[in-house]
C-alpha atoms as a PDB file:
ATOM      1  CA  UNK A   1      22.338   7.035  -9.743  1.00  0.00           C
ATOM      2  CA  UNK A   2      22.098   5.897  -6.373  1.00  0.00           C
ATOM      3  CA  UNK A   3      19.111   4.121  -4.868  1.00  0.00           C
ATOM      4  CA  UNK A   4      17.453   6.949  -3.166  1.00  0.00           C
ATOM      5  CA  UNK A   5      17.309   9.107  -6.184  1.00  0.00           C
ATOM      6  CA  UNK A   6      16.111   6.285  -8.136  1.00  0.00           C
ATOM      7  CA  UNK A   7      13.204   5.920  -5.837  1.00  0.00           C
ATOM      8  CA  UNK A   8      12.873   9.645  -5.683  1.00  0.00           C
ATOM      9  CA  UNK A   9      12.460   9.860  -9.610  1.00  0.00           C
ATOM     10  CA  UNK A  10       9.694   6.754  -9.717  1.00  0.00           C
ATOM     11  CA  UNK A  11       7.603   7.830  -7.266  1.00  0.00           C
ATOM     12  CA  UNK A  12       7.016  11.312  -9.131  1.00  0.00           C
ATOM     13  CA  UNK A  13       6.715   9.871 -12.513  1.00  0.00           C
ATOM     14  CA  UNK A  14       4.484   7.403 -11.011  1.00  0.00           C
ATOM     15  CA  UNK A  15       2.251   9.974  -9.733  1.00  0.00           C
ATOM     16  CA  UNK A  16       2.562  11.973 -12.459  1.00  0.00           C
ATOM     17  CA  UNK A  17       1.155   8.793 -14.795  1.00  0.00           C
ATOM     18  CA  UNK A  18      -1.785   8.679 -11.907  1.00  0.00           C
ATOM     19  CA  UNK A  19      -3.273  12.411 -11.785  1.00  0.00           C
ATOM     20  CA  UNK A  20      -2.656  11.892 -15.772  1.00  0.00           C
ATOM     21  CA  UNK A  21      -4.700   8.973 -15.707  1.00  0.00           C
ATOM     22  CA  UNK A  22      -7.368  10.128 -13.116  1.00  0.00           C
ATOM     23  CA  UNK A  23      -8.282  13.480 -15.516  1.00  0.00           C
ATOM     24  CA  UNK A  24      -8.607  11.556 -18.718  1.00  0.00           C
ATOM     25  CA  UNK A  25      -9.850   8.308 -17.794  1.00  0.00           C
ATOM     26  CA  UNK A  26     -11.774  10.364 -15.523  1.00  0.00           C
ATOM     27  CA  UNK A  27     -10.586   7.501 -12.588  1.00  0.00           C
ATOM     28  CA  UNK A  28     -12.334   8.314  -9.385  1.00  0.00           C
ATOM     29  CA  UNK A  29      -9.883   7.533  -7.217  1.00  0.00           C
ATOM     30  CA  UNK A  30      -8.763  10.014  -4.417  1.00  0.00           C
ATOM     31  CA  UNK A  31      -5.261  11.139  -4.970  1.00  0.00           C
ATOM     32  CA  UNK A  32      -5.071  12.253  -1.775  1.00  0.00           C
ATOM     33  CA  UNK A  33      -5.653   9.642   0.105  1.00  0.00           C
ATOM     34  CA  UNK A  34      -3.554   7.857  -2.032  1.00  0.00           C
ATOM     35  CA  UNK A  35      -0.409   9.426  -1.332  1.00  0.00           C
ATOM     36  CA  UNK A  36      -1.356   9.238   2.540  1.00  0.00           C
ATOM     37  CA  UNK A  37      -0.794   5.428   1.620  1.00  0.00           C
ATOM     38  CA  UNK A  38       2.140   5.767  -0.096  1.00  0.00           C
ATOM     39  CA  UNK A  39       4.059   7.472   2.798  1.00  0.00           C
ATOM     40  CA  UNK A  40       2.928   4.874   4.989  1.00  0.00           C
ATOM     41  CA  UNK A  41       4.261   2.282   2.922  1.00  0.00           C
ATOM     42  CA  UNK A  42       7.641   3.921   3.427  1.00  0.00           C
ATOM     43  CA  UNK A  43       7.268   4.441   6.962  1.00  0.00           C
ATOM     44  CA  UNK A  44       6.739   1.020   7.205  1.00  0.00           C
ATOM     45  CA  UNK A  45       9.988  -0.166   6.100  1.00  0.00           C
ATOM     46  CA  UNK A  46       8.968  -0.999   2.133  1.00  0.00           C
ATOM     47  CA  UNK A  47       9.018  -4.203   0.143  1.00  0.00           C
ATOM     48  CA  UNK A  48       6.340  -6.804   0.153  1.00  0.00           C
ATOM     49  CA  UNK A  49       6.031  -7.045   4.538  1.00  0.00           C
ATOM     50  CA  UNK A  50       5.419  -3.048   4.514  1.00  0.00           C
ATOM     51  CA  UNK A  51       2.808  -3.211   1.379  1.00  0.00           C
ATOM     52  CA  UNK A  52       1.348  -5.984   3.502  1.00  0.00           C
ATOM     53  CA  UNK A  53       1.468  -3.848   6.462  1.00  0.00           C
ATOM     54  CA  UNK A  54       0.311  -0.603   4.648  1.00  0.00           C
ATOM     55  CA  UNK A  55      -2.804  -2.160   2.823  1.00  0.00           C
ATOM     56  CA  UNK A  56      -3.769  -4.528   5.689  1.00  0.00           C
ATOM     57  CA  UNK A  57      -3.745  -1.816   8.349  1.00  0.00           C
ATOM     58  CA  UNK A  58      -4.818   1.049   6.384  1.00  0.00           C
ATOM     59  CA  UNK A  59      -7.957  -0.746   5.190  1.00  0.00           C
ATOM     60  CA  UNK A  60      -8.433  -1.891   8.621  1.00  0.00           C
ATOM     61  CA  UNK A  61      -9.148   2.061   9.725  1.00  0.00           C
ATOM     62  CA  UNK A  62     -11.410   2.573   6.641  1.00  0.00           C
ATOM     63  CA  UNK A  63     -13.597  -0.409   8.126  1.00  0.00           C
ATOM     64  CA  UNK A  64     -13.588   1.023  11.559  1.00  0.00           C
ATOM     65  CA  UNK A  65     -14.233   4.354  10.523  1.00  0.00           C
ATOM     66  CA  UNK A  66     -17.272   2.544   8.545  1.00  0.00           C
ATOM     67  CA  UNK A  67     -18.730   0.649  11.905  1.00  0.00           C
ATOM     68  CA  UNK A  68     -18.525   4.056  14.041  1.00  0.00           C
ATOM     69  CA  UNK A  69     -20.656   5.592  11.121  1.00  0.00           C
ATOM     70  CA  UNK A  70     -22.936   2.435  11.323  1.00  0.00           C
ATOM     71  CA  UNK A  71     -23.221   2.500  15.310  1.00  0.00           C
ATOM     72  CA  UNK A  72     -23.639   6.592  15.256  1.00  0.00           C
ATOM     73  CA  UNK A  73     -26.916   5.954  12.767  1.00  0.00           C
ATOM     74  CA  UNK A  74     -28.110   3.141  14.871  1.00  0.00           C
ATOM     75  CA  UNK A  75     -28.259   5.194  17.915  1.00  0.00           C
ATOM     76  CA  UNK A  76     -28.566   8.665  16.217  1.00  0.00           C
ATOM     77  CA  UNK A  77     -26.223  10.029  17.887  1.00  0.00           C
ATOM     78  CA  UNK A  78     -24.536  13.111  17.768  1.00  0.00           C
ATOM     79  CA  UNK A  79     -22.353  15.988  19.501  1.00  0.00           C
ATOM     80  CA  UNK A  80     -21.013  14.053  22.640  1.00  0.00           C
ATOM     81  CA  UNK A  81     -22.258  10.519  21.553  1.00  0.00           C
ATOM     82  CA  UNK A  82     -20.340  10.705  17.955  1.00  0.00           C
ATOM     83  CA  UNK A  83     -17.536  11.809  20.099  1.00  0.00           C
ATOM     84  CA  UNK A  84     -17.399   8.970  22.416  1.00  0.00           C
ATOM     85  CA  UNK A  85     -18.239   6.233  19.285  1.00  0.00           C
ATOM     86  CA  UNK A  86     -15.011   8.192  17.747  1.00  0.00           C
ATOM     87  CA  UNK A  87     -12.869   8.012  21.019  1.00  0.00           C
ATOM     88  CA  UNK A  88     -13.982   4.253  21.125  1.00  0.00           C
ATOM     89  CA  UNK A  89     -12.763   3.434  17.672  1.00  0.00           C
ATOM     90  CA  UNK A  90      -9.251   5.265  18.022  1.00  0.00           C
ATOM     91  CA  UNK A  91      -9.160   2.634  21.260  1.00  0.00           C
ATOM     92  CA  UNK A  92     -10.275   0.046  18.909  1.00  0.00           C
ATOM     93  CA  UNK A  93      -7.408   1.194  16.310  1.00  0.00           C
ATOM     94  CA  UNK A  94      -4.604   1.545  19.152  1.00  0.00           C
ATOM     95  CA  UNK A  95      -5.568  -2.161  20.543  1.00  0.00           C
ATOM     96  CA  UNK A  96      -6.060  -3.756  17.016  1.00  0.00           C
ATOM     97  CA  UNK A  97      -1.876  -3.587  17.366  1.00  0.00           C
ATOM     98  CA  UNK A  98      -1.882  -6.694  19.329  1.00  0.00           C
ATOM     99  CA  UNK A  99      -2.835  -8.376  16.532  1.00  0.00           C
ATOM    100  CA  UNK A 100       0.832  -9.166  13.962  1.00  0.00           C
ATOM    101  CA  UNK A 101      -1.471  -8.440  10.445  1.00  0.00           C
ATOM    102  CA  UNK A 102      -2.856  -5.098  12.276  1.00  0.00           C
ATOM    103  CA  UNK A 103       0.265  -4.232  13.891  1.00  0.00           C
ATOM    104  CA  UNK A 104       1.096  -0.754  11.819  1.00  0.00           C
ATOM    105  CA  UNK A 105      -1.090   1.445  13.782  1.00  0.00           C
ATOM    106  CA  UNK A 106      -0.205   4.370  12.365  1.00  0.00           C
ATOM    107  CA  UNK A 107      -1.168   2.827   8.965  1.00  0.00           C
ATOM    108  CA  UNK A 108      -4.782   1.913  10.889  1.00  0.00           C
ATOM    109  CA  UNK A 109      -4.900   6.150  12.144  1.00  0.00           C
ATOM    110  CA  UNK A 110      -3.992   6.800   8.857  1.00  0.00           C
ATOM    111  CA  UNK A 111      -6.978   5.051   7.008  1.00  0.00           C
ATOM    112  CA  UNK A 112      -9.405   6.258   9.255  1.00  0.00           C
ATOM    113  CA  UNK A 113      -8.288   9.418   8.475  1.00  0.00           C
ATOM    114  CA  UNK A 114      -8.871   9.186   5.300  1.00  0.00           C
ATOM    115  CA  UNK A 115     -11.838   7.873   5.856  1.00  0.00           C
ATOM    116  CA  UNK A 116     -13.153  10.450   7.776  1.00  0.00           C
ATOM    117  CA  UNK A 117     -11.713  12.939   5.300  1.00  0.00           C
ATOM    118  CA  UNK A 118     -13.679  11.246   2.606  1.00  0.00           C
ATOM    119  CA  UNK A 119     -17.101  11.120   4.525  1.00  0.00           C
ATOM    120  CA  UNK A 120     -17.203   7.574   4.331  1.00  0.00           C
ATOM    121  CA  UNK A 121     -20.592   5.929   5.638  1.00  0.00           C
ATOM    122  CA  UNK A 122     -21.406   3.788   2.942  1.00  0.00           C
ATOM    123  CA  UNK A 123     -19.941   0.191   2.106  1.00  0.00           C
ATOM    124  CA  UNK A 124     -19.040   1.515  -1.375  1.00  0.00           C
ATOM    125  CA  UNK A 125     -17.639   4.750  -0.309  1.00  0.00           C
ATOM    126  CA  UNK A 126     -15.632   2.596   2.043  1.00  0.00           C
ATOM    127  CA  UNK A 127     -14.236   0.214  -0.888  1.00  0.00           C
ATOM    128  CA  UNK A 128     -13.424   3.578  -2.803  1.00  0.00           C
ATOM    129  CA  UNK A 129     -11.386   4.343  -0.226  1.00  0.00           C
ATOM    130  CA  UNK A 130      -9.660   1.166   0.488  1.00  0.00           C
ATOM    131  CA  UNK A 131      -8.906   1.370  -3.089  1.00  0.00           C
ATOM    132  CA  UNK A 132      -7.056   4.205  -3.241  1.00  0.00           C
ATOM    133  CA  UNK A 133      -4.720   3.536  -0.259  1.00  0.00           C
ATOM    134  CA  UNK A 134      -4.198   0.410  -2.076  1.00  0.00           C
ATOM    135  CA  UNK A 135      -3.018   2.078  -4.790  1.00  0.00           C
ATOM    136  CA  UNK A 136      -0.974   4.165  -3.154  1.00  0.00           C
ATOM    137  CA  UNK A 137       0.681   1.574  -1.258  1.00  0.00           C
ATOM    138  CA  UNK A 138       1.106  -0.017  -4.502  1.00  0.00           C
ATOM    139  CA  UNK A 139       2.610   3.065  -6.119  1.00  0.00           C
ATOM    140  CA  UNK A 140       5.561   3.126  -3.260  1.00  0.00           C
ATOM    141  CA  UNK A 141       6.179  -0.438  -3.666  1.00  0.00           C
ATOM    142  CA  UNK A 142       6.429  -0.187  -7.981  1.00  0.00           C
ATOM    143  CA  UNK A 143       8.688   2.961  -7.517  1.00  0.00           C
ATOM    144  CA  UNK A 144      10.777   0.677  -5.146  1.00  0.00           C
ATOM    145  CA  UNK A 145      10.823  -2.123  -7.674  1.00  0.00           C
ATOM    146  CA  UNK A 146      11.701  -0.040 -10.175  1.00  0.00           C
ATOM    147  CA  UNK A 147      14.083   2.091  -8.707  1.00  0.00           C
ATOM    148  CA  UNK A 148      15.566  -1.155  -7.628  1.00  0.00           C
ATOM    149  CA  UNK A 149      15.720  -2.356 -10.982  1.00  0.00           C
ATOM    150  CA  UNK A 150      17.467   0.886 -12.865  1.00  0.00           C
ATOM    151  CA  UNK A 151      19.985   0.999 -10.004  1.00  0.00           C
ATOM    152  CA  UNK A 152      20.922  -2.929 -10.403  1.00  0.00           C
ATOM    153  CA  UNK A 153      21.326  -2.145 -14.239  1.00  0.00           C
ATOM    154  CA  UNK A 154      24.768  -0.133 -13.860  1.00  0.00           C
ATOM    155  CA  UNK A 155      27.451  -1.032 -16.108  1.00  0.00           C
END
């Protein structure tokens, strides 16, 4: 089996053990926005640097997405105003780049998309959602790992 479909094959019984999980351990854990972290952990390049990347940066929009919600209560603002606070944070997101750790800005889009998606406005709606991306990076890099290991095991 070659190393793709090895990879292939993990990720879906990986998810598969995850939407198990989530309906009879009742996990709360968006699925979702989970495998919105998993595909960013392949686009950005795998193994431990792109889990790094992935979790780092898609975290990073989650807390940004957090601070506009913050800033748009503070100032009650709405219609045009919640438009420019979102406008500044995709700025925010685009320049974080210059920093090496929040250099995956499509990861960064990516959480605050989720984010968004999820109505996050609270700090533990925010840590839900920074723990599913985790997981989902985490997912991609385990189906990696173990598709690494089954294709290393040929005879």
């Amino acid at each position: 089996m070659n190393t793709m479909t090895a990879r292939a094959l993990m990720v879906g019984v990986l998810i598969a053990i995850w939407a198990w999980l989530a309906s009879v351990a009742r996990l709360n854990v968006s699925m979702w926005a989970g495998v919105v972290a998993l595909g960013c952990f392949y686009a950005s390049g795998g193994g431990v640097a792109g889990l790094q990347k992935t979790i780092v940066a898609t975290v990073s929009g989650v807390v940004w997405v957090l601070i506009a919600e913050a800033v748009r209560v503070a100032i009650a603002g709405h219609g045009v105003v919640w438009a420019v606070i979102l406008g500044a944070m995709a700025c925010a997101l685009a320049l974080q780049s210059r920093v090496p750790l929040l250099s995956f800005t499509a990861g960064a889009f990516a959480g605050a998309g989720v984010a968004l998606g999820l109505g996050v406005n609270t700090g533990y709606e925010a840590i839900r959602a920074g723990v599913a991306l985790a997981v989902g990076a985490a997912v991609g890099f385990a189906a990696e790992r173990l598709a690494g290991m089954i294709t290393a095991r040929r005879v």
